[in-house]
C-alpha atoms as a PDB file:
ATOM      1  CA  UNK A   1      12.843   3.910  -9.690  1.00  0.00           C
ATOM      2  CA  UNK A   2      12.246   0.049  -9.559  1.00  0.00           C
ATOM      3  CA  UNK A   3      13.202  -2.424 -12.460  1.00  0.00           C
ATOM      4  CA  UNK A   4      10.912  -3.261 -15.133  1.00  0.00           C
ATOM      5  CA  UNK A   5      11.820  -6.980 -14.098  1.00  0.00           C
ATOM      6  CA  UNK A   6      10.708  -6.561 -10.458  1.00  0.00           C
ATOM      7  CA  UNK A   7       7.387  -3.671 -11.632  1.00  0.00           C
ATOM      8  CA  UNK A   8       6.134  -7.162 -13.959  1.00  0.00           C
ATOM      9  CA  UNK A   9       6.895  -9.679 -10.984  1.00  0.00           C
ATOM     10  CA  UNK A  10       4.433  -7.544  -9.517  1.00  0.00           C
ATOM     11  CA  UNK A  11       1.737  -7.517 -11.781  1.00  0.00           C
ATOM     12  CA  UNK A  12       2.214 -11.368 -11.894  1.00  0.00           C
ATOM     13  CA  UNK A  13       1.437 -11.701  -8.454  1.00  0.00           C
ATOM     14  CA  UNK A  14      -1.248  -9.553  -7.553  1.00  0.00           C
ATOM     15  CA  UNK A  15      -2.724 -10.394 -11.704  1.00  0.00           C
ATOM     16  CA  UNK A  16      -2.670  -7.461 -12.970  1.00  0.00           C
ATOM     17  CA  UNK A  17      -0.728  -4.533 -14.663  1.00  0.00           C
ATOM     18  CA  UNK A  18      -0.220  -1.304 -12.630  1.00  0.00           C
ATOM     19  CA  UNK A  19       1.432   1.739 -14.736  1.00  0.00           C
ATOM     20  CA  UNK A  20       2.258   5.138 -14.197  1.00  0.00           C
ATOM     21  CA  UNK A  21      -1.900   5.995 -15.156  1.00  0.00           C
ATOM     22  CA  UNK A  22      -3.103   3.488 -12.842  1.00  0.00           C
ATOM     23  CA  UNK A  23      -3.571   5.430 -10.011  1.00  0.00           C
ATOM     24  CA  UNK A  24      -4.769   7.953 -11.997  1.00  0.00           C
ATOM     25  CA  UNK A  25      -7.657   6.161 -13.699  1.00  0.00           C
ATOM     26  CA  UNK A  26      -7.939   4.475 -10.365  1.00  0.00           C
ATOM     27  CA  UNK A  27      -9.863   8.054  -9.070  1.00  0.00           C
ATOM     28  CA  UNK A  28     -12.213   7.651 -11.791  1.00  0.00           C
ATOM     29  CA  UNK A  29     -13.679   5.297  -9.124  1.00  0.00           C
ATOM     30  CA  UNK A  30     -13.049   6.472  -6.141  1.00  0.00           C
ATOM     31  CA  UNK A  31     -12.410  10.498  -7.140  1.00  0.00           C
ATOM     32  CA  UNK A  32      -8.994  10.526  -5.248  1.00  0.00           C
ATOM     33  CA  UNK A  33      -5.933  11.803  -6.441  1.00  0.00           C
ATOM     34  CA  UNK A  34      -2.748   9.371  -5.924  1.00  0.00           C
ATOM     35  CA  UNK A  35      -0.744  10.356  -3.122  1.00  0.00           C
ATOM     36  CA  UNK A  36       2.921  12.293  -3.901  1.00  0.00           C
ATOM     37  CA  UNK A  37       5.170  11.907  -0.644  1.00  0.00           C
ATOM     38  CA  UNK A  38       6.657  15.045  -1.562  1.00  0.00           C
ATOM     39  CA  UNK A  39       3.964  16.863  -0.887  1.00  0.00           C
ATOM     40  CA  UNK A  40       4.451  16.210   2.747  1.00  0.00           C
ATOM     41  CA  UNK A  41       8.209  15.938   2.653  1.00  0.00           C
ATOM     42  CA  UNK A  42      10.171  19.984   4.065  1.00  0.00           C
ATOM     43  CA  UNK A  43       6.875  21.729   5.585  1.00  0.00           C
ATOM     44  CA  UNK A  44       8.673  22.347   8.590  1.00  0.00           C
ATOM     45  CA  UNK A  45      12.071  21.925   8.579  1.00  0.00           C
ATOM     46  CA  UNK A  46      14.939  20.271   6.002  1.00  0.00           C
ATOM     47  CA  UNK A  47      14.835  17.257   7.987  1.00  0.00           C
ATOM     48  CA  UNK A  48      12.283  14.850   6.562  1.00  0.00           C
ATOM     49  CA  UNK A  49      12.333  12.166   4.812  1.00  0.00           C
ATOM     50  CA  UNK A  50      10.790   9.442   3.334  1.00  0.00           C
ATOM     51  CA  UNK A  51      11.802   6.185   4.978  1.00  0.00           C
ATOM     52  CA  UNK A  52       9.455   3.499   2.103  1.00  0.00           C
ATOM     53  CA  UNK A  53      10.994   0.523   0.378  1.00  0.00           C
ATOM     54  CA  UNK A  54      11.470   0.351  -3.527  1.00  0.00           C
ATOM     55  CA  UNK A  55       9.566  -2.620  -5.087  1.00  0.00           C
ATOM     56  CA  UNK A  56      12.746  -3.678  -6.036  1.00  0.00           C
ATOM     57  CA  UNK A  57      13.748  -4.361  -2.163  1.00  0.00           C
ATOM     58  CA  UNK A  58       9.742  -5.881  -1.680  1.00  0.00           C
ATOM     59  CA  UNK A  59       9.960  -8.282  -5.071  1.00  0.00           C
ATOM     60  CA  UNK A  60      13.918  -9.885  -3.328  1.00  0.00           C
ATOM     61  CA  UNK A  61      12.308  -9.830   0.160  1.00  0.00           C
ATOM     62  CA  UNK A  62       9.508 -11.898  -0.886  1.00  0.00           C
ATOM     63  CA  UNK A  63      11.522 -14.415  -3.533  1.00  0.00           C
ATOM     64  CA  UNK A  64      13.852 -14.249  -0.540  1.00  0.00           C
ATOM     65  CA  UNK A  65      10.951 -15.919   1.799  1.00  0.00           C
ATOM     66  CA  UNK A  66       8.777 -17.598  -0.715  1.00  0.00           C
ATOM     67  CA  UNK A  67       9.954 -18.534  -3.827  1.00  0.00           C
ATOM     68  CA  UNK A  68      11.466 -16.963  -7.228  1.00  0.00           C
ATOM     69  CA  UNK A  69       8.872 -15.302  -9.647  1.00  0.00           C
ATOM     70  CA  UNK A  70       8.504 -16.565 -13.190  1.00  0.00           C
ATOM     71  CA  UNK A  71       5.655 -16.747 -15.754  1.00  0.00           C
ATOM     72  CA  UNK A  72       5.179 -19.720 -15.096  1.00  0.00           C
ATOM     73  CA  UNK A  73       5.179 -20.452 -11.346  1.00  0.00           C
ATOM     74  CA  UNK A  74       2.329 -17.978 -10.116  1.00  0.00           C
ATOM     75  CA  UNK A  75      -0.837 -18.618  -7.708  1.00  0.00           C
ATOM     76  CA  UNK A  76      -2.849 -18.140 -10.373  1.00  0.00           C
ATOM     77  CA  UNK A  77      -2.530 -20.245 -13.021  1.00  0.00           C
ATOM     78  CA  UNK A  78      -4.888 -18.172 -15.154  1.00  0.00           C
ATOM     79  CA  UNK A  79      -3.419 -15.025 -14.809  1.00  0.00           C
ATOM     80  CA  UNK A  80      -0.149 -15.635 -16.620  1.00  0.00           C
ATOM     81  CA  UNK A  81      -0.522 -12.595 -18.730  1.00  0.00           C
ATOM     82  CA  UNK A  82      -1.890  -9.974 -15.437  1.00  0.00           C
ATOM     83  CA  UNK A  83      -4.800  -8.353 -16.546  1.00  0.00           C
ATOM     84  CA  UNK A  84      -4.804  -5.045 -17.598  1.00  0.00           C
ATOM     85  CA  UNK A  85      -5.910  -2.729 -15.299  1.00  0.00           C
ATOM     86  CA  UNK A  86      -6.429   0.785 -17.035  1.00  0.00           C
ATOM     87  CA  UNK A  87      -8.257  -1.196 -19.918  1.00  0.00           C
ATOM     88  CA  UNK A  88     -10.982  -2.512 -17.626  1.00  0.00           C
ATOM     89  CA  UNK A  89     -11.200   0.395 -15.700  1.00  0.00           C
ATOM     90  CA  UNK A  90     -11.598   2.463 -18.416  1.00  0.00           C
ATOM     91  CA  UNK A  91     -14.448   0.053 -20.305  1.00  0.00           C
ATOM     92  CA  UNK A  92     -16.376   0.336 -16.669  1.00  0.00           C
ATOM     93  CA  UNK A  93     -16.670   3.611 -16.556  1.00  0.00           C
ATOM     94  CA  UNK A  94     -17.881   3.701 -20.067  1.00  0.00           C
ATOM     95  CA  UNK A  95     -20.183   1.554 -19.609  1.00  0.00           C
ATOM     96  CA  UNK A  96     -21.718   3.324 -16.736  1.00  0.00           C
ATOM     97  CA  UNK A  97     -24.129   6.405 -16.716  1.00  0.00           C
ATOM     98  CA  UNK A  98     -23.086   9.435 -15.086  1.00  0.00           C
ATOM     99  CA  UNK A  99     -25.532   8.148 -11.696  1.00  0.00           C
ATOM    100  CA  UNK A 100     -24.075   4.728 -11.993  1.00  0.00           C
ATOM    101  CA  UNK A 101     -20.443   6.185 -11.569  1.00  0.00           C
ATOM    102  CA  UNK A 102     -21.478   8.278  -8.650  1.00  0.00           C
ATOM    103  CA  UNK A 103     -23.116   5.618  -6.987  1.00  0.00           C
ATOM    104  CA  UNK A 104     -20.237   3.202  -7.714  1.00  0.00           C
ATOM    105  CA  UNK A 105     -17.694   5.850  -6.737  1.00  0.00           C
ATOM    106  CA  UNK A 106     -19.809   6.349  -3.200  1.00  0.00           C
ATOM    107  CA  UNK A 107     -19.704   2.280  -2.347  1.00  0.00           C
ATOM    108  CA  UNK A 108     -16.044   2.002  -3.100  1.00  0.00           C
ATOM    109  CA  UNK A 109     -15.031   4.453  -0.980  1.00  0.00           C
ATOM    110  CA  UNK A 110     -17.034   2.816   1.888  1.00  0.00           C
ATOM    111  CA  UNK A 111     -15.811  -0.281   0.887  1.00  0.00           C
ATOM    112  CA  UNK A 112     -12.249   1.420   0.879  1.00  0.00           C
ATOM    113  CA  UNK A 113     -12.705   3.078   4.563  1.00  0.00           C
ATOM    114  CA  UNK A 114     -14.429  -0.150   6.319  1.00  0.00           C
ATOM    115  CA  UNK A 115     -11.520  -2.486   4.616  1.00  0.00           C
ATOM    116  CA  UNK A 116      -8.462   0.208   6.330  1.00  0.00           C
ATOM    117  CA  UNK A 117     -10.300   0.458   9.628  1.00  0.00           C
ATOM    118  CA  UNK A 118     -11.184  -3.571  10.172  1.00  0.00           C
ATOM    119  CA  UNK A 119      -7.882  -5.279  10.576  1.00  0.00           C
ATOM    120  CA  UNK A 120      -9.498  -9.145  10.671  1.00  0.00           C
ATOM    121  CA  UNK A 121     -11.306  -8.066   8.018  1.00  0.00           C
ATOM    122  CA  UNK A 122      -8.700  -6.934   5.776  1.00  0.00           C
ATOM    123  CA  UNK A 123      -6.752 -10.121   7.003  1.00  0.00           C
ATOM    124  CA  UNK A 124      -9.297 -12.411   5.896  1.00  0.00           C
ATOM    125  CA  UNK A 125      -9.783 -10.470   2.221  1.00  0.00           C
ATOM    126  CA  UNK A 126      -5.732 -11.280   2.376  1.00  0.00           C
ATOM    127  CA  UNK A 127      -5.602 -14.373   3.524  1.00  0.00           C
ATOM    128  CA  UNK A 128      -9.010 -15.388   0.756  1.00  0.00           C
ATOM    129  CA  UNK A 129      -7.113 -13.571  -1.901  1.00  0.00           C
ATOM    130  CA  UNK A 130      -4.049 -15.961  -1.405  1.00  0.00           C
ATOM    131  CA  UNK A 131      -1.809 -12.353  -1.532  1.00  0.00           C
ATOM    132  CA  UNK A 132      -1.329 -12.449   1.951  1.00  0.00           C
ATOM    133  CA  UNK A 133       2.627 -13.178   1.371  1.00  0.00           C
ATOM    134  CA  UNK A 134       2.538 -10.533  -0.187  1.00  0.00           C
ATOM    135  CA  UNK A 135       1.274  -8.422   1.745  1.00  0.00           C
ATOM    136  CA  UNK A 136       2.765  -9.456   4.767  1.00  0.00           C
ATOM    137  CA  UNK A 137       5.835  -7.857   3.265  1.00  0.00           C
ATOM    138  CA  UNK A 138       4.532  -4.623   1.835  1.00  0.00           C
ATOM    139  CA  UNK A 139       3.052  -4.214   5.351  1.00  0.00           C
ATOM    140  CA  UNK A 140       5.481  -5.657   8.223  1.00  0.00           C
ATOM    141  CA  UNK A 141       9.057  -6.005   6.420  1.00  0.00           C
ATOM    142  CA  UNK A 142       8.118  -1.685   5.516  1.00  0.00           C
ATOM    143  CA  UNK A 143       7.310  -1.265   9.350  1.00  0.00           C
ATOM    144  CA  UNK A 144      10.184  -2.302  10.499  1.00  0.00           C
ATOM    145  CA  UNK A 145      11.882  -0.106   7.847  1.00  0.00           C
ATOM    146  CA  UNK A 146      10.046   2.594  10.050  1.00  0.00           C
ATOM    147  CA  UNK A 147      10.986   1.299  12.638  1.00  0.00           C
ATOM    148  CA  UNK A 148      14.710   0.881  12.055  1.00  0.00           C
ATOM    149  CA  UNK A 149      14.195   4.805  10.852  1.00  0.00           C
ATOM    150  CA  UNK A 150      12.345   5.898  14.031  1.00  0.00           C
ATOM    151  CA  UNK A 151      15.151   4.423  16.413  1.00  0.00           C
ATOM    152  CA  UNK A 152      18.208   5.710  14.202  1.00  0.00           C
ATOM    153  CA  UNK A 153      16.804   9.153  14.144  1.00  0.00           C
ATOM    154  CA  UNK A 154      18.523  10.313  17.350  1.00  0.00           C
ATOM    155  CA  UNK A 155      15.744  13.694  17.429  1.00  0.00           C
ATOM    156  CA  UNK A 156      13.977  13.884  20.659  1.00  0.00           C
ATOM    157  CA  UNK A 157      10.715  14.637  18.397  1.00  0.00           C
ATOM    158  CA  UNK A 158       9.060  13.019  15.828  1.00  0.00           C
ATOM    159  CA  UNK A 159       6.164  13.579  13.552  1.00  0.00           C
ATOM    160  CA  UNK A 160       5.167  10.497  11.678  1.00  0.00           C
ATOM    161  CA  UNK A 161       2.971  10.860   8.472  1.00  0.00           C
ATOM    162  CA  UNK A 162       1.779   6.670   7.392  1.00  0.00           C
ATOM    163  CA  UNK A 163      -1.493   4.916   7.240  1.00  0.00           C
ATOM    164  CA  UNK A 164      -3.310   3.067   9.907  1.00  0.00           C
ATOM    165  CA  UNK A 165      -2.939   0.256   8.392  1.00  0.00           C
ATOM    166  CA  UNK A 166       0.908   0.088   9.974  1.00  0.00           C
ATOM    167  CA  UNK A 167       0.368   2.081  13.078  1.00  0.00           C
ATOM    168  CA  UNK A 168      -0.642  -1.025  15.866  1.00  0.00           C
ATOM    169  CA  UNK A 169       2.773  -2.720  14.506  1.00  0.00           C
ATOM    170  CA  UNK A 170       5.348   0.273  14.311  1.00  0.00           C
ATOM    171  CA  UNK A 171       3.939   0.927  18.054  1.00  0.00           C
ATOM    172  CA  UNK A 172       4.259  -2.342  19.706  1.00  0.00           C
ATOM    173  CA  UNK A 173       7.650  -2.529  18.571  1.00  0.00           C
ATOM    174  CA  UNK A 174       8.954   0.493  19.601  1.00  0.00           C
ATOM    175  CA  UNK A 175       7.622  -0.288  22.870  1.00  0.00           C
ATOM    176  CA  UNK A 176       8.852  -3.474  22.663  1.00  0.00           C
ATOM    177  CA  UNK A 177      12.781  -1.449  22.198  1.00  0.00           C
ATOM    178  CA  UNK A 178      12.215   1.009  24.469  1.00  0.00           C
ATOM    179  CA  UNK A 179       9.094   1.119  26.578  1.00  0.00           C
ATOM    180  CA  UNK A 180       9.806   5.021  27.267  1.00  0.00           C
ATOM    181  CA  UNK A 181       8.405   6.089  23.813  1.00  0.00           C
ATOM    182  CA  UNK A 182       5.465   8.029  24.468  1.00  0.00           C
ATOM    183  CA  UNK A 183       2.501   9.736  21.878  1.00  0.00           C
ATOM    184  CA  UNK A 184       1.931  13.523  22.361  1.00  0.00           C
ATOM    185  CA  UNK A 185      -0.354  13.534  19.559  1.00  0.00           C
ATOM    186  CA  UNK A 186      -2.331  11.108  17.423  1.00  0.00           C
ATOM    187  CA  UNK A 187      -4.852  12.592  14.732  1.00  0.00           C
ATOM    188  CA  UNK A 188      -7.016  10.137  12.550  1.00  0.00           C
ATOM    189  CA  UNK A 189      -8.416  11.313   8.986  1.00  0.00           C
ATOM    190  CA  UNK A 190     -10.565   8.870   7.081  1.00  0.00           C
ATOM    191  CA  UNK A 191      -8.555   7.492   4.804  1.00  0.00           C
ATOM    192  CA  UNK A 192     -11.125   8.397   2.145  1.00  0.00           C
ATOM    193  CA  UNK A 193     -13.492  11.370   2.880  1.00  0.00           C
END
């Protein structure tokens, strides 16, 4: 479990408040359910494991890099206080008719599945957003968590369970350590079905 300190760095920089119902009320507009790793984690074997970060290890990465986080000192000068989240998505959906939410739910996940599958333009909505910083580490300093896990594994066979988002990365360099890696098996889902 992360600090509170390093949860409300967080919400500073991207500008606004995640919580423990935020995912949840999240699926009111896309109808998803928020992922539990668990649920993937001993299907097989005893072995797994999940290899993620805490956002404790992301929030020191990136003051690490960048700069130290304080109410103050924030790329949005507006968004001292983040917004919060489950209070606007909640008024939405409110607002909305029972059509409205559908067809709102139906563009989002489009939106969602185009945005995963388009790397430039995911980079550009990152690089526009002025999160890319931050991004860069929840994306590449986790891969090469991955990676690190991947190589210190010592099994001859691996099944990997992450999004596509970090696949092109975590590839290249484990060719780039040991161009004998091969794939048996690669099997895409949409992200959002």
């Amino acid at each position: 479990m992360s600090k509170k300190e390093n949860m409300d760095k967080f919400d500073r920089l991207i500008w606004f408040e995640f919580n423990k119902k935020t995912y949840s009320n999240l699926s009111k507009l896309y109808w998803l359910s928020a992922q539990n790793n668990q649920d993937f984690l001993g299907l097989v074997n005893d072995k797994d494991y999940n290899t993620d970060v805490s956002m404790d290890v992301i929030i020191e990465k990136y003051e690490k890099k960048f700069w130290t986080i304080t109410k103050d000192r924030i790329y949005n000068k507006l968004a001292k206080t983040p917004l919060k989240m489950d209070e606007i998505i909640n008024q939405t959906v409110e607002l909305m008719t029972p059509k409205e939410l559908e067809m709102l739910i139906q563009i989002n996940r489009a939106l969602m599945n185009f945005i995963i599958k388009n790397e430039n333009v995911r980079n550009s909505i990152l690089a526009t957003s002025g999160q890319w910083d931050l991004f860069g580490i929840i994306l590449y300093d986790r891969n090469k968590v991955i990676v690190d896990a991947i190589n210190k594994s010592g099994d001859n066979k691996i099944h990997i369970l992450y999004g596509l988002m970090h696949f092109n990365w975590v590839w290249q360099s484990l060719q780039e350590e040991d161009p004998n890696w091969k794939l048996v098996n690669i099997r895409y889902f949409k992200p959002i079905d």
